[in-house]
C-alpha atoms as a PDB file:
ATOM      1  CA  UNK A   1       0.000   0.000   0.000  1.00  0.00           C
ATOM      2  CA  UNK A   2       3.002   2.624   0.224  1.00  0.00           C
ATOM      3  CA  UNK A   3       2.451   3.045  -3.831  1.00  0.00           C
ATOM      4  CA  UNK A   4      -1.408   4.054  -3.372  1.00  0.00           C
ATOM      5  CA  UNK A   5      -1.818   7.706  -4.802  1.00  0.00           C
ATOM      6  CA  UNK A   6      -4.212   8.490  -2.542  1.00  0.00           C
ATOM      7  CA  UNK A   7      -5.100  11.778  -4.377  1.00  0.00           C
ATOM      8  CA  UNK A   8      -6.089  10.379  -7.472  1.00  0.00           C
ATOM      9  CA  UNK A   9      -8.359   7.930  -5.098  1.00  0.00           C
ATOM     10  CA  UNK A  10      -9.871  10.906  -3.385  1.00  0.00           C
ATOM     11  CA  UNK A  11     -10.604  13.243  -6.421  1.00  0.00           C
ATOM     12  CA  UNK A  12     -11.629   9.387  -7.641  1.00  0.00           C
ATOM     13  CA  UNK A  13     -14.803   9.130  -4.924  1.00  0.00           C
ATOM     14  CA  UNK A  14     -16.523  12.440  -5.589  1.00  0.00           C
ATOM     15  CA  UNK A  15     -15.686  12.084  -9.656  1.00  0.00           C
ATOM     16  CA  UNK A  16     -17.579   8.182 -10.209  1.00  0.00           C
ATOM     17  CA  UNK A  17     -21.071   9.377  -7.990  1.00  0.00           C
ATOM     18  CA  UNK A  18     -20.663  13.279 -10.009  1.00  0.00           C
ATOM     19  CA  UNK A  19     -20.485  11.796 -13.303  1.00  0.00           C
ATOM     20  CA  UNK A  20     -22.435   8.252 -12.812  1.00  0.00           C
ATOM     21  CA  UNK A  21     -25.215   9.019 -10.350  1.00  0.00           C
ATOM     22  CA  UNK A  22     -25.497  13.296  -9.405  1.00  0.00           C
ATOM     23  CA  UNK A  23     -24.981  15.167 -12.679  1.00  0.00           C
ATOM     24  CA  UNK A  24     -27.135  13.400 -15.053  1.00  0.00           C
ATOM     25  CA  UNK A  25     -29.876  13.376 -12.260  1.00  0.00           C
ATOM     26  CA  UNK A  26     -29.687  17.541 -12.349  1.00  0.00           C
ATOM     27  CA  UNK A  27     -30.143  17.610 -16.424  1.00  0.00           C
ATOM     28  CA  UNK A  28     -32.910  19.337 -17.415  1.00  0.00           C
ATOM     29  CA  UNK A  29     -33.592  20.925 -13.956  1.00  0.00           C
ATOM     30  CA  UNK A  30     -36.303  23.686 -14.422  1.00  0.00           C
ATOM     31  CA  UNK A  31     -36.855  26.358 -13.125  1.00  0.00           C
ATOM     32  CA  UNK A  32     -40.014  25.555 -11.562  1.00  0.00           C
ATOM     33  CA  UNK A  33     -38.414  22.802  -9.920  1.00  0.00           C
ATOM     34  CA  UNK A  34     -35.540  25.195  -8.948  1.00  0.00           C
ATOM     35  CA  UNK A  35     -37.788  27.355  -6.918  1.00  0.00           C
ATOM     36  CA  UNK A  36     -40.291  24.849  -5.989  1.00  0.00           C
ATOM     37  CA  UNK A  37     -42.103  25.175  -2.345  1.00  0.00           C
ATOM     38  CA  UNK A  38     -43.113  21.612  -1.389  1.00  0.00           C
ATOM     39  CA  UNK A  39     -44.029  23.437   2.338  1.00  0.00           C
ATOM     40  CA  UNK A  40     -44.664  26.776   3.622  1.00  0.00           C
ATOM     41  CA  UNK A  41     -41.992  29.024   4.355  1.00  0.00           C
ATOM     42  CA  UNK A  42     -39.158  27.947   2.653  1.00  0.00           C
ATOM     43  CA  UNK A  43     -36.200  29.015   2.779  1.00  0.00           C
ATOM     44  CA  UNK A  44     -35.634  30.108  -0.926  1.00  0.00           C
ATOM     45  CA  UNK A  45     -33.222  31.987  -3.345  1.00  0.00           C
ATOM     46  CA  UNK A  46     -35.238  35.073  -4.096  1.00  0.00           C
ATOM     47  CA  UNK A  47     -35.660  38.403  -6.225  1.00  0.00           C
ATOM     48  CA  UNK A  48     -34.190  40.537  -3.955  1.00  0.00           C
ATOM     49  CA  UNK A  49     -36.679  42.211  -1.913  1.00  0.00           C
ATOM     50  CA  UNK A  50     -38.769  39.491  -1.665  1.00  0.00           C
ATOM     51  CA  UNK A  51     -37.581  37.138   1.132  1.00  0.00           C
ATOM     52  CA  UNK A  52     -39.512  37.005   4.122  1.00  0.00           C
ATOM     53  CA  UNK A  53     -36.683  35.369   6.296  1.00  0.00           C
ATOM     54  CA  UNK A  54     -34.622  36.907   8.861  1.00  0.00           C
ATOM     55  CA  UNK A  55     -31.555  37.971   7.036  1.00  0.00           C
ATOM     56  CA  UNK A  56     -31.196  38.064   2.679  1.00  0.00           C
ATOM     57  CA  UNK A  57     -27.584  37.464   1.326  1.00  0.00           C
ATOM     58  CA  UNK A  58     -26.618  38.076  -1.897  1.00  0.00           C
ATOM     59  CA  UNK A  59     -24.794  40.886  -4.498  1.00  0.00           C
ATOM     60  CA  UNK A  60     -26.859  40.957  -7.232  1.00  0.00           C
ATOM     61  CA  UNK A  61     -31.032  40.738  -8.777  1.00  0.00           C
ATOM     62  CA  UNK A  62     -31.405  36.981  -6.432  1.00  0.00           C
ATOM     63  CA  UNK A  63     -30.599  36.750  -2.666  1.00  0.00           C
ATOM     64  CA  UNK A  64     -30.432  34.106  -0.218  1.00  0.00           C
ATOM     65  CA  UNK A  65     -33.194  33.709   3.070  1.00  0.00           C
ATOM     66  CA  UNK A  66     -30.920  32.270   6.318  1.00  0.00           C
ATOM     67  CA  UNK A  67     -31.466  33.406   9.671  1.00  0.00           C
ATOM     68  CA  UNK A  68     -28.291  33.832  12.174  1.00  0.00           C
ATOM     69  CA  UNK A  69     -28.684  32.032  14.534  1.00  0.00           C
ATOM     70  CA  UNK A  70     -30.420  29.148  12.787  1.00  0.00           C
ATOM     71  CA  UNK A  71     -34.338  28.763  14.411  1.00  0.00           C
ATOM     72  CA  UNK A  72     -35.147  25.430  15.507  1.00  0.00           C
ATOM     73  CA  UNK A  73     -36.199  23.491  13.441  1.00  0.00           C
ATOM     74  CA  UNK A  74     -34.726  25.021  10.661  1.00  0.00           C
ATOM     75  CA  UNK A  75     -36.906  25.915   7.709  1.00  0.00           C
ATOM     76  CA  UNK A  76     -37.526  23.598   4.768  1.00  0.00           C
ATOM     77  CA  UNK A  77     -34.888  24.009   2.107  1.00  0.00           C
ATOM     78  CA  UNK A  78     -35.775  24.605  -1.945  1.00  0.00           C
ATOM     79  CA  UNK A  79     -33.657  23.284  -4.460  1.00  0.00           C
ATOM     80  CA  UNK A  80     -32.733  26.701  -5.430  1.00  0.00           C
ATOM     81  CA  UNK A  81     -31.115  27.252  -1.635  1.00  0.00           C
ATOM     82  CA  UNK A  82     -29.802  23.924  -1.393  1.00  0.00           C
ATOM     83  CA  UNK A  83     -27.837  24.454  -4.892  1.00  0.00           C
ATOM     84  CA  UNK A  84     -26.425  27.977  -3.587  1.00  0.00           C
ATOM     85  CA  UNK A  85     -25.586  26.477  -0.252  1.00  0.00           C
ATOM     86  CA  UNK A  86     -23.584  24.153  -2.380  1.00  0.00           C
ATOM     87  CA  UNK A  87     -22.289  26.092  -5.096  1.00  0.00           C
ATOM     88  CA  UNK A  88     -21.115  29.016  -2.467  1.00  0.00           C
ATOM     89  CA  UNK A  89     -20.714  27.463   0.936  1.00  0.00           C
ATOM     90  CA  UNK A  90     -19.405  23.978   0.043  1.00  0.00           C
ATOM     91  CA  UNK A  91     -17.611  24.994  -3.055  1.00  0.00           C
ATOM     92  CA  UNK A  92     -16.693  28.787  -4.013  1.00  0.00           C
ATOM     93  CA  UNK A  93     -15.446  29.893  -0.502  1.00  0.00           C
ATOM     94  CA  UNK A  94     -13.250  26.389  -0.279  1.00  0.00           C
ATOM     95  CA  UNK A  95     -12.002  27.397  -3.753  1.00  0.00           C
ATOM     96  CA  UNK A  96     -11.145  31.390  -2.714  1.00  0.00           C
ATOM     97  CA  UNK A  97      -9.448  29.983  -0.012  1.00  0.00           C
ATOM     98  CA  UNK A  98      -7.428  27.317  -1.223  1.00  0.00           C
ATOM     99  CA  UNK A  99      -7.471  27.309  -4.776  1.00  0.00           C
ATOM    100  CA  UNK A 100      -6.790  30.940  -6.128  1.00  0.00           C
ATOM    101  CA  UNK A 101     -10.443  31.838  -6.872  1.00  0.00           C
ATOM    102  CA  UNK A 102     -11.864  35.165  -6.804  1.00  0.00           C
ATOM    103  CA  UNK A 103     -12.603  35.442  -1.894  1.00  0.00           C
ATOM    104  CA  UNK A 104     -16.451  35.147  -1.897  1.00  0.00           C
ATOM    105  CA  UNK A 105     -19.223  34.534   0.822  1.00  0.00           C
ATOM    106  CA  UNK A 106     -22.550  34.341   1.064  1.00  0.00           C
ATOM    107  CA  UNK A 107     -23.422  37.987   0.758  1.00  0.00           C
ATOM    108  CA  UNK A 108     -20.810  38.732  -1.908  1.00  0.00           C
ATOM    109  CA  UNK A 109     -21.996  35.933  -4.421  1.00  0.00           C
ATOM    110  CA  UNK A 110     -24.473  36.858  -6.995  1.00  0.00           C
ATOM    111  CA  UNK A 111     -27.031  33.820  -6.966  1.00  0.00           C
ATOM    112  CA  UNK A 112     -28.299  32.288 -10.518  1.00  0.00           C
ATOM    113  CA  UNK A 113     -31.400  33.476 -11.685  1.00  0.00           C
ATOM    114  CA  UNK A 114     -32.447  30.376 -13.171  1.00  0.00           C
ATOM    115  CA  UNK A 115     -31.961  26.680 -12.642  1.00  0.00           C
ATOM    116  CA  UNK A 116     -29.033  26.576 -15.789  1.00  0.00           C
ATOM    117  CA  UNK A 117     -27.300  29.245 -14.558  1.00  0.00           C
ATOM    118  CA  UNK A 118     -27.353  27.746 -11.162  1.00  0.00           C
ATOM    119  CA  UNK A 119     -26.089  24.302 -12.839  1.00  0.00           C
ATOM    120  CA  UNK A 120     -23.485  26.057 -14.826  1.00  0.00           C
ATOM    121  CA  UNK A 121     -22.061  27.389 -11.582  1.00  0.00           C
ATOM    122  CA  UNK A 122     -22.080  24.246 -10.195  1.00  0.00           C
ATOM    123  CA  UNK A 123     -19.950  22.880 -12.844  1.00  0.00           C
ATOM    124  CA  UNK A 124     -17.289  25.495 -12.497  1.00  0.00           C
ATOM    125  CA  UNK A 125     -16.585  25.368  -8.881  1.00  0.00           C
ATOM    126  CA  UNK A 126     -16.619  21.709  -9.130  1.00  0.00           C
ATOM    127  CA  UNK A 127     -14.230  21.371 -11.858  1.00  0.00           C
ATOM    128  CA  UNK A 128     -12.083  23.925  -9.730  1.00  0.00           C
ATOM    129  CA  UNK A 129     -12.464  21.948  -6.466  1.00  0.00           C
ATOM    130  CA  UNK A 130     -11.221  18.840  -8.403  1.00  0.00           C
ATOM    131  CA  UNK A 131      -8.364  20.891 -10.427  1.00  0.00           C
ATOM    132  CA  UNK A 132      -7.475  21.969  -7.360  1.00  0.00           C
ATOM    133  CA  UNK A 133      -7.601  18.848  -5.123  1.00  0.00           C
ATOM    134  CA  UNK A 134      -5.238  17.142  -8.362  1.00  0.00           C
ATOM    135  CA  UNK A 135      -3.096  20.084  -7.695  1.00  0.00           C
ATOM    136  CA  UNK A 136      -2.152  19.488  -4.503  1.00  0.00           C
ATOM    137  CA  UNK A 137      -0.166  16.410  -5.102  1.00  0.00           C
ATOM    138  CA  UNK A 138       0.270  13.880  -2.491  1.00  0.00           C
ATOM    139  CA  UNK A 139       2.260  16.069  -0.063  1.00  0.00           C
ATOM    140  CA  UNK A 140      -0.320  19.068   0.213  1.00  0.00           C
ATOM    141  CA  UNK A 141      -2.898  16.182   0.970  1.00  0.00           C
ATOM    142  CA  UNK A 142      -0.914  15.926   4.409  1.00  0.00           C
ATOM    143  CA  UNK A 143      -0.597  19.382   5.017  1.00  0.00           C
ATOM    144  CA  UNK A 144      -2.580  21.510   7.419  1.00  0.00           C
ATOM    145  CA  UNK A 145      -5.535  23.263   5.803  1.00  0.00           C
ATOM    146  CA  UNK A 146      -5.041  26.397   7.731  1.00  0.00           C
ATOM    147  CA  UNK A 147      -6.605  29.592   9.119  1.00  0.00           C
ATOM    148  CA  UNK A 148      -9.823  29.219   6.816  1.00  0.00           C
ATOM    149  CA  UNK A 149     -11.375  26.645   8.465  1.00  0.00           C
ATOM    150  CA  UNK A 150     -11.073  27.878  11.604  1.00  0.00           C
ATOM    151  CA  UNK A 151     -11.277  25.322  14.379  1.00  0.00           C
ATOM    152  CA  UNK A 152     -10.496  22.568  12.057  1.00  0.00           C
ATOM    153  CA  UNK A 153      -7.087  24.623  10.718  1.00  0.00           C
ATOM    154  CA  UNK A 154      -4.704  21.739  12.026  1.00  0.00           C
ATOM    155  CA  UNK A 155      -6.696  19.060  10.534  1.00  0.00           C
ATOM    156  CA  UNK A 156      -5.226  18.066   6.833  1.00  0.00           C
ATOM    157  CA  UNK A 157      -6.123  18.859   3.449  1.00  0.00           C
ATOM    158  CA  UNK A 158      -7.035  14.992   2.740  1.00  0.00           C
ATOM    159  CA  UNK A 159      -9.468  15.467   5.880  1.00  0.00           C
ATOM    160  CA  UNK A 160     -11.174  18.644   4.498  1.00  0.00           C
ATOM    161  CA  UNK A 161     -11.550  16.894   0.808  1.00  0.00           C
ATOM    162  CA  UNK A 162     -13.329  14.048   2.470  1.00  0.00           C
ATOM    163  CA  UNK A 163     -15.456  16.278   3.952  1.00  0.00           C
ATOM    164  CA  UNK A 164     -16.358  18.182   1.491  1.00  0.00           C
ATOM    165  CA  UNK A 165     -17.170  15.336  -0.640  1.00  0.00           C
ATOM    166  CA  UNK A 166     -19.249  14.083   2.001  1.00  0.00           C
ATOM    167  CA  UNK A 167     -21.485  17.665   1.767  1.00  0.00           C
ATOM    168  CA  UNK A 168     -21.662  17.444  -2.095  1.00  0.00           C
ATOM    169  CA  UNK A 169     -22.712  13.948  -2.247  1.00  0.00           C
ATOM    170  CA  UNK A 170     -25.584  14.898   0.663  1.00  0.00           C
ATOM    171  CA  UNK A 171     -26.457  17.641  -0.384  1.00  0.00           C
ATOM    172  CA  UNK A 172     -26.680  16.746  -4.101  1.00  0.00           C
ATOM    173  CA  UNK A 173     -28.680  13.720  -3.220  1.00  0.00           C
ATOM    174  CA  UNK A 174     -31.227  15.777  -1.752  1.00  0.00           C
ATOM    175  CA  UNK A 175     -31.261  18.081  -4.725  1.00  0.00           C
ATOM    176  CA  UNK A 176     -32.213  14.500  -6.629  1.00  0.00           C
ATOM    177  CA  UNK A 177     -34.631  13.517  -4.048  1.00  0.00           C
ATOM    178  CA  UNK A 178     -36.447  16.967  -4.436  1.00  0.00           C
ATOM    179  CA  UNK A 179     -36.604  16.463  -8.566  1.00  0.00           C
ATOM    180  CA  UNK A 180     -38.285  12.971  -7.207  1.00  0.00           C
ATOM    181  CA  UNK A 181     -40.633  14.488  -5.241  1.00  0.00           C
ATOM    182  CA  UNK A 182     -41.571  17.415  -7.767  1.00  0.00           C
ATOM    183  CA  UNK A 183     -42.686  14.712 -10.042  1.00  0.00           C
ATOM    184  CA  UNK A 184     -45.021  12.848  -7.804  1.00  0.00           C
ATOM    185  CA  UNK A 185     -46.085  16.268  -6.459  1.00  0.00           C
ATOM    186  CA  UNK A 186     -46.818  17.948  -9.346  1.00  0.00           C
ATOM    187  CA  UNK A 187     -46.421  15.604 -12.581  1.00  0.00           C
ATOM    188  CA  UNK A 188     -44.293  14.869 -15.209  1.00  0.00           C
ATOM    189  CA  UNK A 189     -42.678  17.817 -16.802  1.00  0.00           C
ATOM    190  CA  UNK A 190     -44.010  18.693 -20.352  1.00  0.00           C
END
């Protein structure tokens, strides 16, 4: 086992279930589905000025609804909010702090309009999380992932891509699951 490349096997994980199982289950996401409310008072990504949350995020015509701190229990998620807690939170602020992309948060990012720009975002900070990940080699897996992730700064970069993999394959499933439940709700697409 002292010949495993263990970065190729980690990029490897997230890669098979993004290309075999997650990514072809998110073609052809709608927009209806995108901002789908299976519940009341959703948390949502909305026109700005419309939320109805505690706190809106966001730079540009779409913001964010989150509430600091968090109520109890939390409010039911769209696919719209669960995308741009994935395509900012998991993804963009990982890649502005270790992978040279433009620093962004939650109230800097402009949030897609519609469900394809929301997918093409996706794409991009994904294929920069893995270009990144490859980049690091085997020695910056072992290396300390530093002041960005606060508490966790000791713990290694091979820890921190685990994890993160962990929150896109979650968080992507439910994305799926919601598509699943759109259709039974609602009916097939036309």
């Amino acid at each position: 086992m002292t010949d495993q490349l263990w970065n190729s096997l980690l990029r490897d994980q997230f890669t098979w279930h993004w290309t075999e199982q997650l990514r072809p289950r998110l073609d052809g996401l709608t927009d209806d589905e995108y901002f789908w409310e299976p519940v009341p008072d959703c948390w949502n990504v909305r026109p700005r000025g419309t939320g109805t949350a505690q706190m809106q995020a966001g730079s540009g015509a779409m913001t964010i609804d989150f509430a600091f701190p968090e109520p109890v229990p939390a409010p039911f998620t769209t696919i719209a909010w669960r995308l741009g807690h994935v395509i900012v939170g998991v993804l963009a602020m990982r890649n502005a702090s270790h992978f040279g992309r433009t620093p962004t948060d939650y109230e800097s990012f402009e949030y897609a309009e519609t469900a394809a720009d929301a997918l093409e975002q996706l794409d991009a900070e994904c294929a920069m999380w893995l270009a990144g990940v490859e980049a690091l080699g085997e020695a910056g897996l072992a290396e300390p992932c530093g002041s960005a992730e606060g508490p966790w700064a000791e713990r290694s970069m091979a820890e921190l891509v685990l994890h993160i993999h962990r929150e896109l394959i979650h968080h992507l499933s439910e994305v799926c699951l919601l598509r699943d439940l759109h259709v039974h709700a609602k009916g097939p697409l036309r």
